[in-house]
PDB file of N, CA and C in Angstrom:
ATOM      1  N   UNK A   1      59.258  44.724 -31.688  1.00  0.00           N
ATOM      2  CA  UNK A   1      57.819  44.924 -31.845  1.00  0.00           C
ATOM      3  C   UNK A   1      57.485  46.388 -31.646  1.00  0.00           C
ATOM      4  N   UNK A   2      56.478  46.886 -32.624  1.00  0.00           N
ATOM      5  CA  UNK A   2      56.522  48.218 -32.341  1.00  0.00           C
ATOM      6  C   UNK A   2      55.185  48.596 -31.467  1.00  0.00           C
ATOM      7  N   UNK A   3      55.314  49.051 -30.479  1.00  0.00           N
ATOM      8  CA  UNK A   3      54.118  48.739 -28.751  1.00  0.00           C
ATOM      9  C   UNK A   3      53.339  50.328 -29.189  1.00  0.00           C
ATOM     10  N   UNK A   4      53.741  51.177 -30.091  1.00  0.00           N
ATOM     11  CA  UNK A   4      52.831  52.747 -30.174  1.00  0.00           C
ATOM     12  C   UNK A   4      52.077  52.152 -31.492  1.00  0.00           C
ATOM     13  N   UNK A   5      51.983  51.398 -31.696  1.00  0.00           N
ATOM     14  CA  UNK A   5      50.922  50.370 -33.215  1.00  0.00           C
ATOM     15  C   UNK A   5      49.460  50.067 -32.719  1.00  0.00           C
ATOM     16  N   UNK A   6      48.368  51.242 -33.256  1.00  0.00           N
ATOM     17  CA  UNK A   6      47.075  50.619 -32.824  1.00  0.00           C
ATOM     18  C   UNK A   6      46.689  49.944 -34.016  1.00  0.00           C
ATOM     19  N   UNK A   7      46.064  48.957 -34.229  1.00  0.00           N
ATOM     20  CA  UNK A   7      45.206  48.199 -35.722  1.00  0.00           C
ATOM     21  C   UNK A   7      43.782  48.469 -35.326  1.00  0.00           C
ATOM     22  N   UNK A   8      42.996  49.445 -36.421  1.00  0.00           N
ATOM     23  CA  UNK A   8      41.685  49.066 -36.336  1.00  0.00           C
ATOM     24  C   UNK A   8      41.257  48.757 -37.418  1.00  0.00           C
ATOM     25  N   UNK A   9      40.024  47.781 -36.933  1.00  0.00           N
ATOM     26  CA  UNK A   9      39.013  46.849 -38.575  1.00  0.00           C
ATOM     27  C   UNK A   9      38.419  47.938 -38.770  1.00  0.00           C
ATOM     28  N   UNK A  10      37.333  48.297 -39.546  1.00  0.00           N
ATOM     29  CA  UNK A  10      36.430  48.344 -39.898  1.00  0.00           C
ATOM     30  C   UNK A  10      35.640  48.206 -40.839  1.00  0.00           C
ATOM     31  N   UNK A  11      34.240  47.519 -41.164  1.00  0.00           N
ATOM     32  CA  UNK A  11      33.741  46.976 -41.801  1.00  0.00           C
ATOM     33  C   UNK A  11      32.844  48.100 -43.143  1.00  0.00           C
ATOM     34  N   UNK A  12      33.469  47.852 -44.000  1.00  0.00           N
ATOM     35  CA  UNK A  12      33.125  48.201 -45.632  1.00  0.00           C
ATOM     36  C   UNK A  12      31.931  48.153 -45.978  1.00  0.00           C
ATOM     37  N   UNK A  13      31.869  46.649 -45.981  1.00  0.00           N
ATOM     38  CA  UNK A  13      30.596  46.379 -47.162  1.00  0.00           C
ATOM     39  C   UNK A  13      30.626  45.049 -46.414  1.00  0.00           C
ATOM     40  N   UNK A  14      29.143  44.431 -46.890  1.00  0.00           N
ATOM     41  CA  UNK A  14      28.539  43.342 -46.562  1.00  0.00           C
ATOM     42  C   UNK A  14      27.723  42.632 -48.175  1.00  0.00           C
ATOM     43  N   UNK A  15      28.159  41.623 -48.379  1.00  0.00           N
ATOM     44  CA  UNK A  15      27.858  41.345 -49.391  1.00  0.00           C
ATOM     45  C   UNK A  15      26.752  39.976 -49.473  1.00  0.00           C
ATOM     46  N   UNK A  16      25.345  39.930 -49.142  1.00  0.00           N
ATOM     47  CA  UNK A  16      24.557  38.924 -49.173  1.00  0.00           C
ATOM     48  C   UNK A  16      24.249  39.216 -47.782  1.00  0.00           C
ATOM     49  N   UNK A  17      24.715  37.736 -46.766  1.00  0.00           N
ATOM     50  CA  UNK A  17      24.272  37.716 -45.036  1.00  0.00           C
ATOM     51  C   UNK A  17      25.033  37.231 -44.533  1.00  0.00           C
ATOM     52  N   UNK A  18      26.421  38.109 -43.700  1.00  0.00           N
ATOM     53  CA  UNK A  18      27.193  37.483 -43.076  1.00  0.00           C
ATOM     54  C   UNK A  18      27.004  36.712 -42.206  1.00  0.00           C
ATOM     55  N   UNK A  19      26.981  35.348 -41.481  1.00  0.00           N
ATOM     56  CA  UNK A  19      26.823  34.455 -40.995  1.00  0.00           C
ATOM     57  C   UNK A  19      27.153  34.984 -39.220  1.00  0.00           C
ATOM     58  N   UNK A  20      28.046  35.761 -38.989  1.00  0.00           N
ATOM     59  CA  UNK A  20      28.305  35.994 -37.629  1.00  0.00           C
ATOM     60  C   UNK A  20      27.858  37.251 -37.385  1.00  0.00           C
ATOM     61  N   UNK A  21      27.193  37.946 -38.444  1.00  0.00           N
ATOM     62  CA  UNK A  21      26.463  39.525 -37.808  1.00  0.00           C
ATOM     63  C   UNK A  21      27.026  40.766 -38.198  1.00  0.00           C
ATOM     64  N   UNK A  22      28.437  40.665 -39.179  1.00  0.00           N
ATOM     65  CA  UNK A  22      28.934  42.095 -39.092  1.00  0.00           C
ATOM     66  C   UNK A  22      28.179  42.986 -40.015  1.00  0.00           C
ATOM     67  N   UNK A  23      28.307  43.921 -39.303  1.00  0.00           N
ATOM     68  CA  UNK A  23      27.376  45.230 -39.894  1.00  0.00           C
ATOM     69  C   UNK A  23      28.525  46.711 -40.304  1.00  0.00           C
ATOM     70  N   UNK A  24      28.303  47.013 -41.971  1.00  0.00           N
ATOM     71  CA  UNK A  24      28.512  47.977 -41.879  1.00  0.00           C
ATOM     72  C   UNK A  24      29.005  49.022 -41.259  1.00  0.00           C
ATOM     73  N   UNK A  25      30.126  49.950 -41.303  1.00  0.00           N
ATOM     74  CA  UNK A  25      30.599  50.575 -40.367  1.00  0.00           C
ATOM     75  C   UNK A  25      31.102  49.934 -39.013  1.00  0.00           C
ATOM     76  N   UNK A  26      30.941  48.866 -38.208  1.00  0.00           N
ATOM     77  CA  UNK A  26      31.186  48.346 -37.556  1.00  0.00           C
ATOM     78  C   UNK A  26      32.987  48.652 -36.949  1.00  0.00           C
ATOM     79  N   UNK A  27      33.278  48.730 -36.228  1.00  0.00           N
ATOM     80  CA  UNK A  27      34.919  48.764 -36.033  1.00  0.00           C
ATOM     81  C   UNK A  27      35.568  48.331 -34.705  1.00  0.00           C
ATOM     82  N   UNK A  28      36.508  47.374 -34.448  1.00  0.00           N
ATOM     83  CA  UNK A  28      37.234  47.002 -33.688  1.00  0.00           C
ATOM     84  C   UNK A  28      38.827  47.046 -33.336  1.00  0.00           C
ATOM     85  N   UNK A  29      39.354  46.987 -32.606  1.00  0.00           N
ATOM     86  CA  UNK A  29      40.756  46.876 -32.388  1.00  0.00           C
ATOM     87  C   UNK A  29      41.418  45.158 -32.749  1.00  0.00           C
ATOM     88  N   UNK A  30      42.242  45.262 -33.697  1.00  0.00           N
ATOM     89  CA  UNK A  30      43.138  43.567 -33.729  1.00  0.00           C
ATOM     90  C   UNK A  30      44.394  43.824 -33.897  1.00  0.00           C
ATOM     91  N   UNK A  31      45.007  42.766 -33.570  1.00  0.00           N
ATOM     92  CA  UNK A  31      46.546  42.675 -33.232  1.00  0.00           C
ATOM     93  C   UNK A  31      46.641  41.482 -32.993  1.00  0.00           C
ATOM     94  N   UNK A  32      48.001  40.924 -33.379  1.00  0.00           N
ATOM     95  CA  UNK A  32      48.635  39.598 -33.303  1.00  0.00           C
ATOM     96  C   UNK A  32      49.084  39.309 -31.536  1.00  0.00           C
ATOM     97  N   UNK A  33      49.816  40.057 -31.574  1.00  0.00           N
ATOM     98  CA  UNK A  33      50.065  40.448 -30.055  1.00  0.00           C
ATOM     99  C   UNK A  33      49.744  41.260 -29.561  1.00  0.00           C
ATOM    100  N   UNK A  34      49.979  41.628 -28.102  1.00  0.00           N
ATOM    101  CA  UNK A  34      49.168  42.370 -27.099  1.00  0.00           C
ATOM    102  C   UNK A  34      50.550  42.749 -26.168  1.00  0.00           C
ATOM    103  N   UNK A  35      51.451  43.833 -26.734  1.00  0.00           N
ATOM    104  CA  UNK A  35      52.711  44.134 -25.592  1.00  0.00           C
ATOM    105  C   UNK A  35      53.635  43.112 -25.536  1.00  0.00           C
ATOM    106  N   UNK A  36      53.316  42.382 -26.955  1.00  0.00           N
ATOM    107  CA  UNK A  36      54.415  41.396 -27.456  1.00  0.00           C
ATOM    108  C   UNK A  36      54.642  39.933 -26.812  1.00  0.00           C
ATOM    109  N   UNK A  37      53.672  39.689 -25.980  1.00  0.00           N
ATOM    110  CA  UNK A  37      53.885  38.148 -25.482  1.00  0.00           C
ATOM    111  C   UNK A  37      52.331  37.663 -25.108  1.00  0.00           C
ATOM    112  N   UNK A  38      52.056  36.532 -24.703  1.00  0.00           N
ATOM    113  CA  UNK A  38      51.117  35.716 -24.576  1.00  0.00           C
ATOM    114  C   UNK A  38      51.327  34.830 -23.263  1.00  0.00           C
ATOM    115  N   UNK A  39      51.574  35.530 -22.087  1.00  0.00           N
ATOM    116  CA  UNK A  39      52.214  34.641 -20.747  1.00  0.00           C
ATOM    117  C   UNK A  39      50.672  34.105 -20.209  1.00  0.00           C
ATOM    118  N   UNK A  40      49.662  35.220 -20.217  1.00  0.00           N
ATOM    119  CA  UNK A  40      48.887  34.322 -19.230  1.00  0.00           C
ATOM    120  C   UNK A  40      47.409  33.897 -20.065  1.00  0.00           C
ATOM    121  N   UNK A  41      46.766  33.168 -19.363  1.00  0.00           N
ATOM    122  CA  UNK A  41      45.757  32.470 -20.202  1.00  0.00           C
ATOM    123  C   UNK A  41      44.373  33.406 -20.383  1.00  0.00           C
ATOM    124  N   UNK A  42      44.412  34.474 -19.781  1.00  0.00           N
ATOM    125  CA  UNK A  42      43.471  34.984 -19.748  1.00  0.00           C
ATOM    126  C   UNK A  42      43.390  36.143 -21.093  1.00  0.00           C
ATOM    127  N   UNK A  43      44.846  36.447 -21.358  1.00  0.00           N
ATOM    128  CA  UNK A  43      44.936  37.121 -22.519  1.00  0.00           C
ATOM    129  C   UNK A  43      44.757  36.300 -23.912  1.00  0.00           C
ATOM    130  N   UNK A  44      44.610  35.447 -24.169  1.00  0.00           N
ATOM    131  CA  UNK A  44      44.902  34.065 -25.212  1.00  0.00           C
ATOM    132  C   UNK A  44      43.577  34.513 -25.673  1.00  0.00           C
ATOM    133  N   UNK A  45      43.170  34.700 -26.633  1.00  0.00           N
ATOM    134  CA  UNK A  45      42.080  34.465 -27.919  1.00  0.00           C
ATOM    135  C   UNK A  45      41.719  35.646 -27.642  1.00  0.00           C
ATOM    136  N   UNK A  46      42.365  36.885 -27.056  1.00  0.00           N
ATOM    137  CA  UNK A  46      41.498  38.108 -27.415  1.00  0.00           C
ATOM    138  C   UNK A  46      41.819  39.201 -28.787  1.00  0.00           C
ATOM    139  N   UNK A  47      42.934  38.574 -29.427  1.00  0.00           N
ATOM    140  CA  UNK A  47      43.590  39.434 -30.633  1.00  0.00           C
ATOM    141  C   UNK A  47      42.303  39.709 -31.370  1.00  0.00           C
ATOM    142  N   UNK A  48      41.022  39.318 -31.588  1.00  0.00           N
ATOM    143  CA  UNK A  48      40.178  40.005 -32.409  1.00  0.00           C
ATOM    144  C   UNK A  48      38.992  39.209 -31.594  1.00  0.00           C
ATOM    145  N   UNK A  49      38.644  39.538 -30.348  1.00  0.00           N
ATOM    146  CA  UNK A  49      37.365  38.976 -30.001  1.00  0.00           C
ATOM    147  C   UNK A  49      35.698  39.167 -31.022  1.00  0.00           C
ATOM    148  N   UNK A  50      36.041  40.183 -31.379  1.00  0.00           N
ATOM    149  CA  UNK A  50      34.545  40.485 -32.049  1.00  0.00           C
ATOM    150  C   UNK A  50      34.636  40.263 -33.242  1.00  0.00           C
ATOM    151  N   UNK A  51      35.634  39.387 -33.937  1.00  0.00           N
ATOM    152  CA  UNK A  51      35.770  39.465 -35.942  1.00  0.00           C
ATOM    153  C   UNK A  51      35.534  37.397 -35.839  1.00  0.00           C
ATOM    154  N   UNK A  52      34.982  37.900 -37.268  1.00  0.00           N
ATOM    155  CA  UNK A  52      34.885  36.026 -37.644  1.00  0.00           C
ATOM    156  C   UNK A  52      36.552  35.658 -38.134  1.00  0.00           C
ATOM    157  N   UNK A  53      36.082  34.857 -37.476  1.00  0.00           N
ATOM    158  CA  UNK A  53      37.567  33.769 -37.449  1.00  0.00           C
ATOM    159  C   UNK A  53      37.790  33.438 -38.530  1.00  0.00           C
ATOM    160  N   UNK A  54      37.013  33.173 -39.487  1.00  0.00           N
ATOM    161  CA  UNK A  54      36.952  33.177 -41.116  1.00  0.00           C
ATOM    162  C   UNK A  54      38.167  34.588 -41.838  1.00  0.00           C
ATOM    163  N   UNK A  55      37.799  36.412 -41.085  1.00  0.00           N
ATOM    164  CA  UNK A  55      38.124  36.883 -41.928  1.00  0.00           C
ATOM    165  C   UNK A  55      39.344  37.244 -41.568  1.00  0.00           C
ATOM    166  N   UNK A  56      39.482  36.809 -39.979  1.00  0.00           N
ATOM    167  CA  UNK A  56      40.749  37.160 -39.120  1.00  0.00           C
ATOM    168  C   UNK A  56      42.024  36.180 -39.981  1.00  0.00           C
ATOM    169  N   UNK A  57      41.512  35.109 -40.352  1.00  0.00           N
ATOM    170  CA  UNK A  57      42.742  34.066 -40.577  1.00  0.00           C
ATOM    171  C   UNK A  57      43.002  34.606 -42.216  1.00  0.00           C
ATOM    172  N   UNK A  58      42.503  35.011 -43.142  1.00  0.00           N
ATOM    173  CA  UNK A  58      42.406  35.868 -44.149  1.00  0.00           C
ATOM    174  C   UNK A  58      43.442  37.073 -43.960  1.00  0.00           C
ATOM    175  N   UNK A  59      43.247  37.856 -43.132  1.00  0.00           N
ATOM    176  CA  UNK A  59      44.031  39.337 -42.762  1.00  0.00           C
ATOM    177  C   UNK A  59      45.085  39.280 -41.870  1.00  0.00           C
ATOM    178  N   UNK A  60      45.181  37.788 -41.258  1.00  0.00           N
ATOM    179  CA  UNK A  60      46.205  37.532 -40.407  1.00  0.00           C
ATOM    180  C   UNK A  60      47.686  37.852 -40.877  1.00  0.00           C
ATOM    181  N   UNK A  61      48.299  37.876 -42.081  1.00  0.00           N
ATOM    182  CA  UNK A  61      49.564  38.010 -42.819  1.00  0.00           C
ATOM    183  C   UNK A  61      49.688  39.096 -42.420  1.00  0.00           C
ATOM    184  N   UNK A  62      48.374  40.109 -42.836  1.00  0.00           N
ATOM    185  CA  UNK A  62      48.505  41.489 -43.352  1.00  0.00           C
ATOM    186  C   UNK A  62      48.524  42.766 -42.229  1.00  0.00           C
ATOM    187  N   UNK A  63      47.832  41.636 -41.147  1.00  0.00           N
ATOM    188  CA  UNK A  63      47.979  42.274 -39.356  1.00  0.00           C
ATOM    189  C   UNK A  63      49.684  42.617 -39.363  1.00  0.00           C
ATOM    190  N   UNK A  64      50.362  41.320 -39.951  1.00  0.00           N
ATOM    191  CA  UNK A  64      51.425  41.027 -39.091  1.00  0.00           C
ATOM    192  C   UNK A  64      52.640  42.303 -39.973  1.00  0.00           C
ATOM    193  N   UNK A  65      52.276  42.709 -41.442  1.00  0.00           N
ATOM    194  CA  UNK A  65      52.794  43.611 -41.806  1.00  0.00           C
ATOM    195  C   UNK A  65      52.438  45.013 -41.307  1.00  0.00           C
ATOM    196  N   UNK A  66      51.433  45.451 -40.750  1.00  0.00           N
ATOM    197  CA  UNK A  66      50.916  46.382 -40.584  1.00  0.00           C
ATOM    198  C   UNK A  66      51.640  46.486 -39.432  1.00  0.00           C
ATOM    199  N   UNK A  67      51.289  45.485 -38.272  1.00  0.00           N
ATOM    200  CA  UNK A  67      51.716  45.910 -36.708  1.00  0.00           C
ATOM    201  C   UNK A  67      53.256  45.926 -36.920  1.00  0.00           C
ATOM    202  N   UNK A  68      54.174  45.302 -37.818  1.00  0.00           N
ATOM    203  CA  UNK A  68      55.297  45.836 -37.087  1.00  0.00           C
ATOM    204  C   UNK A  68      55.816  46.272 -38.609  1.00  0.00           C
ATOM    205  N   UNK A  69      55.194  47.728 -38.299  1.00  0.00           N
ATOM    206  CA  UNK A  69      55.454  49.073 -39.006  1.00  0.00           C
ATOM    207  C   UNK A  69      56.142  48.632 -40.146  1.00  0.00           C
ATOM    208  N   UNK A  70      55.563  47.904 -41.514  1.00  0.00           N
ATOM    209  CA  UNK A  70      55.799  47.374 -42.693  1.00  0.00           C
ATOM    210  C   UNK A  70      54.481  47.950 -43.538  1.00  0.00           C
ATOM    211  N   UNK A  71      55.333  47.920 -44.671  1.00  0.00           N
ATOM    212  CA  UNK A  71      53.911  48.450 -45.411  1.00  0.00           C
ATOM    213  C   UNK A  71      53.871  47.999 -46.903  1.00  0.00           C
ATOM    214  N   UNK A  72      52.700  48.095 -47.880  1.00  0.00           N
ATOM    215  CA  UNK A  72      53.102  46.925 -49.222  1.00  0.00           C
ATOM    216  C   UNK A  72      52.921  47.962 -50.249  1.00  0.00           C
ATOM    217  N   UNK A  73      54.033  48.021 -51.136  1.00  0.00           N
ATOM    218  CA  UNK A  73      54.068  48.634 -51.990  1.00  0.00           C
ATOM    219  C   UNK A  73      53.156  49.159 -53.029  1.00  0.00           C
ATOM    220  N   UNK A  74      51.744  48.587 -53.335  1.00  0.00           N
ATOM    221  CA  UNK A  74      51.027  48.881 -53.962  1.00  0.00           C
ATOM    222  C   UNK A  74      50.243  50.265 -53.736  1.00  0.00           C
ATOM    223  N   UNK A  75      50.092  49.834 -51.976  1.00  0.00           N
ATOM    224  CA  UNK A  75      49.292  51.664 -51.624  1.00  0.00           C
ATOM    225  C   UNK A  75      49.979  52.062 -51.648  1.00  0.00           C
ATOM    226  N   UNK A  76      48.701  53.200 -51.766  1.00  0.00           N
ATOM    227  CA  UNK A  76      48.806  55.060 -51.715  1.00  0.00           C
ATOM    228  C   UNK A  76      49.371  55.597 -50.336  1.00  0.00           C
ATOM    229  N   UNK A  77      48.507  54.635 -49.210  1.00  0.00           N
ATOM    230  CA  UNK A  77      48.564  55.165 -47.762  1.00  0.00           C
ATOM    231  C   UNK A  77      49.200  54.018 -46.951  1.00  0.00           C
ATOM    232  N   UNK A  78      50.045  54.114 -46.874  1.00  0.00           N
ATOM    233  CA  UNK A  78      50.584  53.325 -46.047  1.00  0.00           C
ATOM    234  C   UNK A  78      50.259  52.405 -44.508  1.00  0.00           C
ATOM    235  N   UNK A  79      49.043  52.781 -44.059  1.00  0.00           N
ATOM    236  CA  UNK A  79      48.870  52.792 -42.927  1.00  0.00           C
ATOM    237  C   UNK A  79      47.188  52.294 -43.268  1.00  0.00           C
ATOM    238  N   UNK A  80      47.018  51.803 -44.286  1.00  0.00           N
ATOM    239  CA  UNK A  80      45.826  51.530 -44.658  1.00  0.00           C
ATOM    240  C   UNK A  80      45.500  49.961 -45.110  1.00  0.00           C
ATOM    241  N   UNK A  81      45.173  49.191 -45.258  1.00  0.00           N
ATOM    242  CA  UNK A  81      45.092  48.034 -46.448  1.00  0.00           C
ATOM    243  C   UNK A  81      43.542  47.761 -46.005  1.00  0.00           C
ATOM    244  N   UNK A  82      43.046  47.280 -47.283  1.00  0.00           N
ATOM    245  CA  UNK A  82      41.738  46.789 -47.844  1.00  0.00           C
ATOM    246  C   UNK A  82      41.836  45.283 -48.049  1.00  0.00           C
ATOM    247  N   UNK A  83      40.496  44.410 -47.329  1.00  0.00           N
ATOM    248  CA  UNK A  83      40.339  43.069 -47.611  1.00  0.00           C
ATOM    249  C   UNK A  83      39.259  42.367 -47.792  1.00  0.00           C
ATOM    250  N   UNK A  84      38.975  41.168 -48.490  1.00  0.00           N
ATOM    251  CA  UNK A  84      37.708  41.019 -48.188  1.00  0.00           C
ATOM    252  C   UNK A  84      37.796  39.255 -47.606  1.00  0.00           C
ATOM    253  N   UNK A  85      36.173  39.146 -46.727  1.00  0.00           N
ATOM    254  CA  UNK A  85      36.326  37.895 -46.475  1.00  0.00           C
ATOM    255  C   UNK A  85      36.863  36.867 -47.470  1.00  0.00           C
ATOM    256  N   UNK A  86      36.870  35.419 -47.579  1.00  0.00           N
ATOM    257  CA  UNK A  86      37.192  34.534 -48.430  1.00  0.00           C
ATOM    258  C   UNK A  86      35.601  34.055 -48.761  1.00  0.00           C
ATOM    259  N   UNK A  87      34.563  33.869 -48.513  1.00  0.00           N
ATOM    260  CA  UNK A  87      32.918  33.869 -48.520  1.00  0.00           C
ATOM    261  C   UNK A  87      32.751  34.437 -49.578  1.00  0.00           C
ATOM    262  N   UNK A  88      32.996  34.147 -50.868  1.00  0.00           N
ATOM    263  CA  UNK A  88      32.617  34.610 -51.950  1.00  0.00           C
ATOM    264  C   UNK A  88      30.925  35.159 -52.497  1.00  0.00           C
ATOM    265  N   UNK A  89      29.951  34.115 -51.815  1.00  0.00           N
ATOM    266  CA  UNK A  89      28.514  34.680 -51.398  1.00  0.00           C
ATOM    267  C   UNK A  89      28.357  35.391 -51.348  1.00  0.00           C
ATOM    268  N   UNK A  90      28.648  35.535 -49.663  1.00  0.00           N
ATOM    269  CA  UNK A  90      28.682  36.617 -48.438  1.00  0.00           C
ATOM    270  C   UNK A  90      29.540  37.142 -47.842  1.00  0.00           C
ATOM    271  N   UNK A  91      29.953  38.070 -48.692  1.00  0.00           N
ATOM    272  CA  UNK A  91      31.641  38.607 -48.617  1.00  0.00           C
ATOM    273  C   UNK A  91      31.605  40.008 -48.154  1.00  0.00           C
ATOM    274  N   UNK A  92      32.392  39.565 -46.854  1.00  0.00           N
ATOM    275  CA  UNK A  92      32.689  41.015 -45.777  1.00  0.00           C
ATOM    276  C   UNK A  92      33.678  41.726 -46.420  1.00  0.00           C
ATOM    277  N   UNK A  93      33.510  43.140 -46.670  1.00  0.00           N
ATOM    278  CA  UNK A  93      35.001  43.468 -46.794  1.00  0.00           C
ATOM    279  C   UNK A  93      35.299  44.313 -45.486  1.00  0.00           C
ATOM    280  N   UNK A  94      36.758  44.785 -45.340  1.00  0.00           N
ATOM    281  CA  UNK A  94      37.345  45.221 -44.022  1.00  0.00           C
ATOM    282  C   UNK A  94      38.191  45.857 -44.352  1.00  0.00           C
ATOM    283  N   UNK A  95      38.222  47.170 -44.106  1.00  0.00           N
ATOM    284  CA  UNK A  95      39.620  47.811 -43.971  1.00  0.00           C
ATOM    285  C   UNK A  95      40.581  48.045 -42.235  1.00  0.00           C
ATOM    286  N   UNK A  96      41.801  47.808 -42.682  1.00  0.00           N
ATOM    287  CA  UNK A  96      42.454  48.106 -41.440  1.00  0.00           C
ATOM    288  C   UNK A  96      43.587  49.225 -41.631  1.00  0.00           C
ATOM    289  N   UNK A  97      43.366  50.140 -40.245  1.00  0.00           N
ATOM    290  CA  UNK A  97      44.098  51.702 -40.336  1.00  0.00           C
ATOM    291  C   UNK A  97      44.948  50.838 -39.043  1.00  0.00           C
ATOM    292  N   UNK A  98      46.200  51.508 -39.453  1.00  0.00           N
ATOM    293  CA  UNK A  98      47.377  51.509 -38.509  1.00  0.00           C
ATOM    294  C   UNK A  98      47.554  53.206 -38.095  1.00  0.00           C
ATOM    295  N   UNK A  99      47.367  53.018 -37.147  1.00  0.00           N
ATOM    296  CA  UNK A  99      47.350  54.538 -36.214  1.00  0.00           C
ATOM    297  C   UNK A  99      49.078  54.572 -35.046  1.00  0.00           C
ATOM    298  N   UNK A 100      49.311  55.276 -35.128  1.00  0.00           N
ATOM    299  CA  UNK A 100      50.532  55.474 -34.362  1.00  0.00           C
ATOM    300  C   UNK A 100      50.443  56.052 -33.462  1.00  0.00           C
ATOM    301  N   UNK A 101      50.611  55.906 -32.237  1.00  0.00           N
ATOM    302  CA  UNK A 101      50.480  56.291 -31.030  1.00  0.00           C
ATOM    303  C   UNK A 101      51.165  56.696 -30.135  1.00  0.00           C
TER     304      UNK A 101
END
């Protein structure tokens, strides 16, 4: 697991009325893991406290390429990928930067 891997969201575009509030510019920290394990209960559901669970389970694959230093052939920037909710309506989009630390 690579532990110098920060993931941050941040929010694109808002398309209609997102249902849980995200706004524009908005940005958070997510990660699958947290120092690579899940021992105590108090750490359990914080991998993206502030994102809809809708767009987390969407970007969840793409967490898991990002955090351990993988990257998809199509980009330019490696350390970048673009997504949007599945809410075709009201469709969040999100980009996530992999920062190295």
């Amino acid at each position: 697991m690579a532990h110098n891997i920060k993931l941050i969201a941040r929010i694109t575009g808002v398309k209609g009325s997102c249902s849980v509030g995200h706004k524009i510019g908005e940005e958070f920290e997510v990660h699958l893991y947290e120092k690579g394990e899940w021992s105590t209960a108090e750490r359990k559901g914080t991998r993206a406290p502030n994102m809809c669970a809708h767009l987390f389970y969407a970007i969840f694959p793409y967490l898991a390429v990002l955090q351990y230093d993988g990257g998809f052939p199509w980009s330019q920037d490696k350390d970048l990928f673009r997504m949007n909710c599945p809410d075709p309506e009201n469709c969040v989009s999100v980009e996530i930067r992999r920062i190295r630390t």
